[in-house]
C-alpha atoms as a PDB file:
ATOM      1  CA  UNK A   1     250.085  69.428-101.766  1.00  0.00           C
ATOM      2  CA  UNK A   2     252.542  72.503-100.778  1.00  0.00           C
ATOM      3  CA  UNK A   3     253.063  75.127-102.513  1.00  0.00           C
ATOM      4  CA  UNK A   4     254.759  78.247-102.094  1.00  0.00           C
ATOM      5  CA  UNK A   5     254.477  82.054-103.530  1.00  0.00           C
ATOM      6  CA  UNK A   6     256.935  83.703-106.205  1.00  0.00           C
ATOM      7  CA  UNK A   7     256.689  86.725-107.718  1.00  0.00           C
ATOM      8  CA  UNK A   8     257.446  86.068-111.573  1.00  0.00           C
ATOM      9  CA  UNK A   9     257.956  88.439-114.947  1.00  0.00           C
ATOM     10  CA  UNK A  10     256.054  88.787-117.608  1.00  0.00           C
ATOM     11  CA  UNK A  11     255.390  85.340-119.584  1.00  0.00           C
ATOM     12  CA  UNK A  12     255.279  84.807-123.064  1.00  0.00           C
ATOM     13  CA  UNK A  13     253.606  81.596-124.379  1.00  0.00           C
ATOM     14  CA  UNK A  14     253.004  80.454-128.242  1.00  0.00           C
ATOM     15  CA  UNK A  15     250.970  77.503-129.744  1.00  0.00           C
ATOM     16  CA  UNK A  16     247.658  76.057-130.645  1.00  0.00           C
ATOM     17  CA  UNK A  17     244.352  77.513-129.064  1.00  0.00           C
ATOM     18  CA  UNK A  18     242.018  75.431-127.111  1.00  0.00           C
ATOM     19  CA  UNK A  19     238.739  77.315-125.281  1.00  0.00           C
ATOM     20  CA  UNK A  20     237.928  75.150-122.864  1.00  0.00           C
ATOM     21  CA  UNK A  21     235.249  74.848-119.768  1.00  0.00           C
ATOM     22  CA  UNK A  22     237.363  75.157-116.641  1.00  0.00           C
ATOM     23  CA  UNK A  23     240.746  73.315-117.408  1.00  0.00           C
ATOM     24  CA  UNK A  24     240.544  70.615-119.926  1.00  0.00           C
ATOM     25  CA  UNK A  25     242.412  68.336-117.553  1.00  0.00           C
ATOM     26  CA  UNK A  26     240.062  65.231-117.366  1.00  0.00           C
ATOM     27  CA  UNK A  27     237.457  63.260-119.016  1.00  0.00           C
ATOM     28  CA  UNK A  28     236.866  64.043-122.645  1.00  0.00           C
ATOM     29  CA  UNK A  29     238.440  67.228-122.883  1.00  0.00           C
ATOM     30  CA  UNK A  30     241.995  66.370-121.907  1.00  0.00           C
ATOM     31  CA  UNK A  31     242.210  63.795-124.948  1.00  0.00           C
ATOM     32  CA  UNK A  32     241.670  67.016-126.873  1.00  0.00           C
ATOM     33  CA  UNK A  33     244.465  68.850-124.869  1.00  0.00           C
ATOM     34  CA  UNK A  34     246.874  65.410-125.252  1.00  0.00           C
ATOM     35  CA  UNK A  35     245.745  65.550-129.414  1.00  0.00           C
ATOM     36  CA  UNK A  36     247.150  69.411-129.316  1.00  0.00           C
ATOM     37  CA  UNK A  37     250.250  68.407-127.819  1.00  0.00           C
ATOM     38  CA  UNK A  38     251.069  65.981-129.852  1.00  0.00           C
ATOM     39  CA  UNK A  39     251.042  68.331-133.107  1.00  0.00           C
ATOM     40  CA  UNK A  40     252.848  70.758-131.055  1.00  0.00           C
ATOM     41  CA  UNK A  41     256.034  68.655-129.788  1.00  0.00           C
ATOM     42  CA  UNK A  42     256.023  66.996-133.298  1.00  0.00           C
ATOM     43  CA  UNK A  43     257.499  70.355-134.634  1.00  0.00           C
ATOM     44  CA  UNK A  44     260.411  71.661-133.385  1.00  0.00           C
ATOM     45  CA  UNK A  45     259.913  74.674-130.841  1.00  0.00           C
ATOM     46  CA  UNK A  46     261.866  78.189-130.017  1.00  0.00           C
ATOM     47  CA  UNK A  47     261.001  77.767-126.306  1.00  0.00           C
ATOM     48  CA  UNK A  48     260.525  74.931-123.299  1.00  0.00           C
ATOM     49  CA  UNK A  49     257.001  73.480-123.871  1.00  0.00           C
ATOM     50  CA  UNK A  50     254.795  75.364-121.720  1.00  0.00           C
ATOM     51  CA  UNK A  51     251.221  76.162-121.159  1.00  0.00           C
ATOM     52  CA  UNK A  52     249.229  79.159-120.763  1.00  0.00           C
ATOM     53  CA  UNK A  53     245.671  80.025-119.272  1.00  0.00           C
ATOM     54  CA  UNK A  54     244.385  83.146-120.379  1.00  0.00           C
ATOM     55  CA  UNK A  55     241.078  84.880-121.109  1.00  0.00           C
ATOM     56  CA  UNK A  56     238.868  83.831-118.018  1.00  0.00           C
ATOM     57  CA  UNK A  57     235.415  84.283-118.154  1.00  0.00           C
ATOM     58  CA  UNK A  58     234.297  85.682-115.162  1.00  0.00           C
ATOM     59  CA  UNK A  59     230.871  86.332-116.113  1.00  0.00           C
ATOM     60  CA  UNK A  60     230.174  82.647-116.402  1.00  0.00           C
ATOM     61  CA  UNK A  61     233.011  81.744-113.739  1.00  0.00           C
ATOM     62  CA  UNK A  62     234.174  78.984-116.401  1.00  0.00           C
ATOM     63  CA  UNK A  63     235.630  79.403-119.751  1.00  0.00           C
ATOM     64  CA  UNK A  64     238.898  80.628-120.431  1.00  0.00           C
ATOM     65  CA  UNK A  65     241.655  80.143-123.547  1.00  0.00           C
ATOM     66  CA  UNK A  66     244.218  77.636-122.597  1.00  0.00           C
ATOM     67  CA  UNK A  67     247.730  77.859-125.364  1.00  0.00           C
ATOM     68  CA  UNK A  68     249.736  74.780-125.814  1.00  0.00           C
ATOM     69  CA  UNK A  69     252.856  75.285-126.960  1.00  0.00           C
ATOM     70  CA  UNK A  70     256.265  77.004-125.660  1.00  0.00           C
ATOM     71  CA  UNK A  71     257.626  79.905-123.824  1.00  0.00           C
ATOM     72  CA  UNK A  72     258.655  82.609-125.714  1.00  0.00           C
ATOM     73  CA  UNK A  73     261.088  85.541-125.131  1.00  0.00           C
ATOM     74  CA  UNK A  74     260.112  87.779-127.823  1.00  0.00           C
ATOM     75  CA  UNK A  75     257.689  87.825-130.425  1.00  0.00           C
ATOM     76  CA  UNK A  76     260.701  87.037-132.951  1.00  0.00           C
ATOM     77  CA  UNK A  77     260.035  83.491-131.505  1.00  0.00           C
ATOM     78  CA  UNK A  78     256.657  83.243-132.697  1.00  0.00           C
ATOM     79  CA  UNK A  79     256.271  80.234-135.462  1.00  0.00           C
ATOM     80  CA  UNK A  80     254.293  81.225-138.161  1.00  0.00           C
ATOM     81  CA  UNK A  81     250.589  80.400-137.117  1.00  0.00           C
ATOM     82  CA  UNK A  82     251.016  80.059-133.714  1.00  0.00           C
ATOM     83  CA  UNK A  83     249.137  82.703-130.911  1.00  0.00           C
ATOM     84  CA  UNK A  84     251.195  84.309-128.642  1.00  0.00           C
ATOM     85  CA  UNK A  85     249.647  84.671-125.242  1.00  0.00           C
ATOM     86  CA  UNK A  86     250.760  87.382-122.403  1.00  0.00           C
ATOM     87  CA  UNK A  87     250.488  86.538-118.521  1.00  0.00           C
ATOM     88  CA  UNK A  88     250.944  89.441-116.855  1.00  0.00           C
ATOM     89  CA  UNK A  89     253.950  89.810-114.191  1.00  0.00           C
ATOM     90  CA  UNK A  90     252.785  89.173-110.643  1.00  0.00           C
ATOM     91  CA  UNK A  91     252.674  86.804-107.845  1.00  0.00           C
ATOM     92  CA  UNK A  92     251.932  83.410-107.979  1.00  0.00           C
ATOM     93  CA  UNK A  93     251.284  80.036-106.297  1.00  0.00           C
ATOM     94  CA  UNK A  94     254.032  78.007-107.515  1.00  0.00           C
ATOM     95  CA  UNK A  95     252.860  74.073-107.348  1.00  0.00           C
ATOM     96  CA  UNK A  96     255.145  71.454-108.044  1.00  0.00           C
ATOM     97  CA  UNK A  97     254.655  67.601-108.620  1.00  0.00           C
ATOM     98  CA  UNK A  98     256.212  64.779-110.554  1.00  0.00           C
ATOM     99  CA  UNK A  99     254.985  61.338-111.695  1.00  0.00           C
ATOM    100  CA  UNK A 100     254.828  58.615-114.157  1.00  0.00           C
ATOM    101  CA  UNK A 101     252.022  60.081-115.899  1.00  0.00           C
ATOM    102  CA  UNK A 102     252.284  63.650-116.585  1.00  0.00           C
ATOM    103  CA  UNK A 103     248.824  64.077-117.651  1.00  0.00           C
ATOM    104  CA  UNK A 104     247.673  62.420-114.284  1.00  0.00           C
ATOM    105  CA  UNK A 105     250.324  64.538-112.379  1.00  0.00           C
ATOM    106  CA  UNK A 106     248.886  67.915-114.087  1.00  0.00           C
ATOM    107  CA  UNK A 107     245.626  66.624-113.088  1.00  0.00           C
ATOM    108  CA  UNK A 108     246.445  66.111-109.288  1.00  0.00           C
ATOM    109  CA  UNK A 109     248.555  69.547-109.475  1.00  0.00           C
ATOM    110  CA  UNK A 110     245.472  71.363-110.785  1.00  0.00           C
ATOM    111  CA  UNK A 111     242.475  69.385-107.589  1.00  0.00           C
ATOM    112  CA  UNK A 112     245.531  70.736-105.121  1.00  0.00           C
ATOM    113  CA  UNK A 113     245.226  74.726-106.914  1.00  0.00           C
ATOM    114  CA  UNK A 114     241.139  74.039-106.508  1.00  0.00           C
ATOM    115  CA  UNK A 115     241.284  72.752-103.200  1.00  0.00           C
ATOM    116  CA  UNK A 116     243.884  75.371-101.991  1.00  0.00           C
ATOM    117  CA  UNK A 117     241.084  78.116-103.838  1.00  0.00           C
ATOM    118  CA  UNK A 118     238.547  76.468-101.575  1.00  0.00           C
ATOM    119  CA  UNK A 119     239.879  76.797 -98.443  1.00  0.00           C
ATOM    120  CA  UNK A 120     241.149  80.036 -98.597  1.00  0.00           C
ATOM    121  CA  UNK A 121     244.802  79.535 -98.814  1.00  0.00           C
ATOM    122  CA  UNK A 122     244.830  81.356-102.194  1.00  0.00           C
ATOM    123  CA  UNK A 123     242.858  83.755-103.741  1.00  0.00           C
ATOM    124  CA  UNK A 124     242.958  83.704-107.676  1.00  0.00           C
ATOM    125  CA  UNK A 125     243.156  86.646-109.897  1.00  0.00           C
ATOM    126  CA  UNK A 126     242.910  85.016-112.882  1.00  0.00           C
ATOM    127  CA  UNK A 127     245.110  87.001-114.837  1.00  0.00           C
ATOM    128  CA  UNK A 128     246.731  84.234-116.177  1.00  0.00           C
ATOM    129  CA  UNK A 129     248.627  81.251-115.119  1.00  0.00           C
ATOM    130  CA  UNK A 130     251.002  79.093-116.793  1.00  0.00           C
ATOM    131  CA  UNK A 131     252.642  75.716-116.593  1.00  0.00           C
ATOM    132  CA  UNK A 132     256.000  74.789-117.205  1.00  0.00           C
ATOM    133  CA  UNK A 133     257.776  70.833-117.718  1.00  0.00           C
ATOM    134  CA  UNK A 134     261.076  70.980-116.209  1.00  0.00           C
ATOM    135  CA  UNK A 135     261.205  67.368-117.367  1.00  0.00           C
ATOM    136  CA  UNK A 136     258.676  64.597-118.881  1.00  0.00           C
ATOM    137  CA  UNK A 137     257.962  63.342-115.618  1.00  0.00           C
ATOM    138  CA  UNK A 138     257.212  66.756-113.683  1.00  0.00           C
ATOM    139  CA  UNK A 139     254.966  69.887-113.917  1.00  0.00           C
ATOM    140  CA  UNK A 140     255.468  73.095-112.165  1.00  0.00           C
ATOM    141  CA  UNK A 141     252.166  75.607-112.101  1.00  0.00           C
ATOM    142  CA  UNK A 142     252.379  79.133-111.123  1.00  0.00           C
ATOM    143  CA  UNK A 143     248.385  80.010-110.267  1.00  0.00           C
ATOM    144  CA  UNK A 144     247.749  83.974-110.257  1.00  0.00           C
ATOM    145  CA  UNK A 145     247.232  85.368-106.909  1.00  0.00           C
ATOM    146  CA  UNK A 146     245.806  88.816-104.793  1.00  0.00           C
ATOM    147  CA  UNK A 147     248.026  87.926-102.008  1.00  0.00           C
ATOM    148  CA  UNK A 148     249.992  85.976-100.250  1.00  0.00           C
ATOM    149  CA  UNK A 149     248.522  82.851 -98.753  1.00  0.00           C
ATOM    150  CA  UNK A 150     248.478  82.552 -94.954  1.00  0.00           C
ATOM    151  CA  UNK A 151     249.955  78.712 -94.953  1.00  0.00           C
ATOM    152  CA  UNK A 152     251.661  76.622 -97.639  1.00  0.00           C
END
């Protein structure tokens, strides 16, 4: 999968909390992610749903907070309850994909960010990434990264 490299501003994200191992993309985990964001879209939201990645765990090269909910512009969008989450400006990987599924399409978005990882063609910060839905059928990810990638 291409990708290719944008330098974004800071991005506010609100919702629920989920600590997860890794992403919570497949297996038993993402039914716990697809639970979360069915309370969230069942409410009406200040921002585009959105997702946020925060919090990695470098020490155990694993865990990290993931926040389901919507992008915020201010705090004064914050629903009452909700956590706001901060990804730091930067540059970032920006994948793209759509699909019938979009948990399936997140899925194959997020083997392309591990596999890119892998073979060099990024290299993470983990500062904090974030996902966006233009639409229900398509996902856009913007992975943290220390520098350009050399292909993509």
């Amino acid at each position: 999968m291409d990708f290719n490299v944008v330098d974004q501003p800071e991005t506010l994200v609100a919702g629920v909390v989920l600590r997860s191992p890794a992403l919570a993309v497949e297996g038993p985990r993402r039914a716990k992610v697809e639970e979360a964001w069915k309370r969230v879209l069942a409410r009406r939201l200040p921002g585009p749903p959105t997702s946020a990645y925060v919090d990695h765990a470098p020490e155990i090269n694993s865990y990290l907070t993931h926040i389901v909910g919507y992008r915020c512009h201010s705090v004064a969008d914050l629903l009452p309850g909700d956590v706001l989450a901060r990804v730091p400006a930067g540059r970032f990987a920006r994948f793209v994909a759509s699909g019938d599924n979009l948990g399936d399409t997140i899925v194959s978005i997020w083997r392309a960010v591990w596999d890119a990882e892998a073979a060099g063609r990024i290299v993470r910060t983990y500062t904090g990434d974030w996902e966006h839905y233009p639409d229900a059928r398509t996902a856009e990810v913007f992975v943290a990264v220390a520098v350009e990638p050399s292909d993509g």
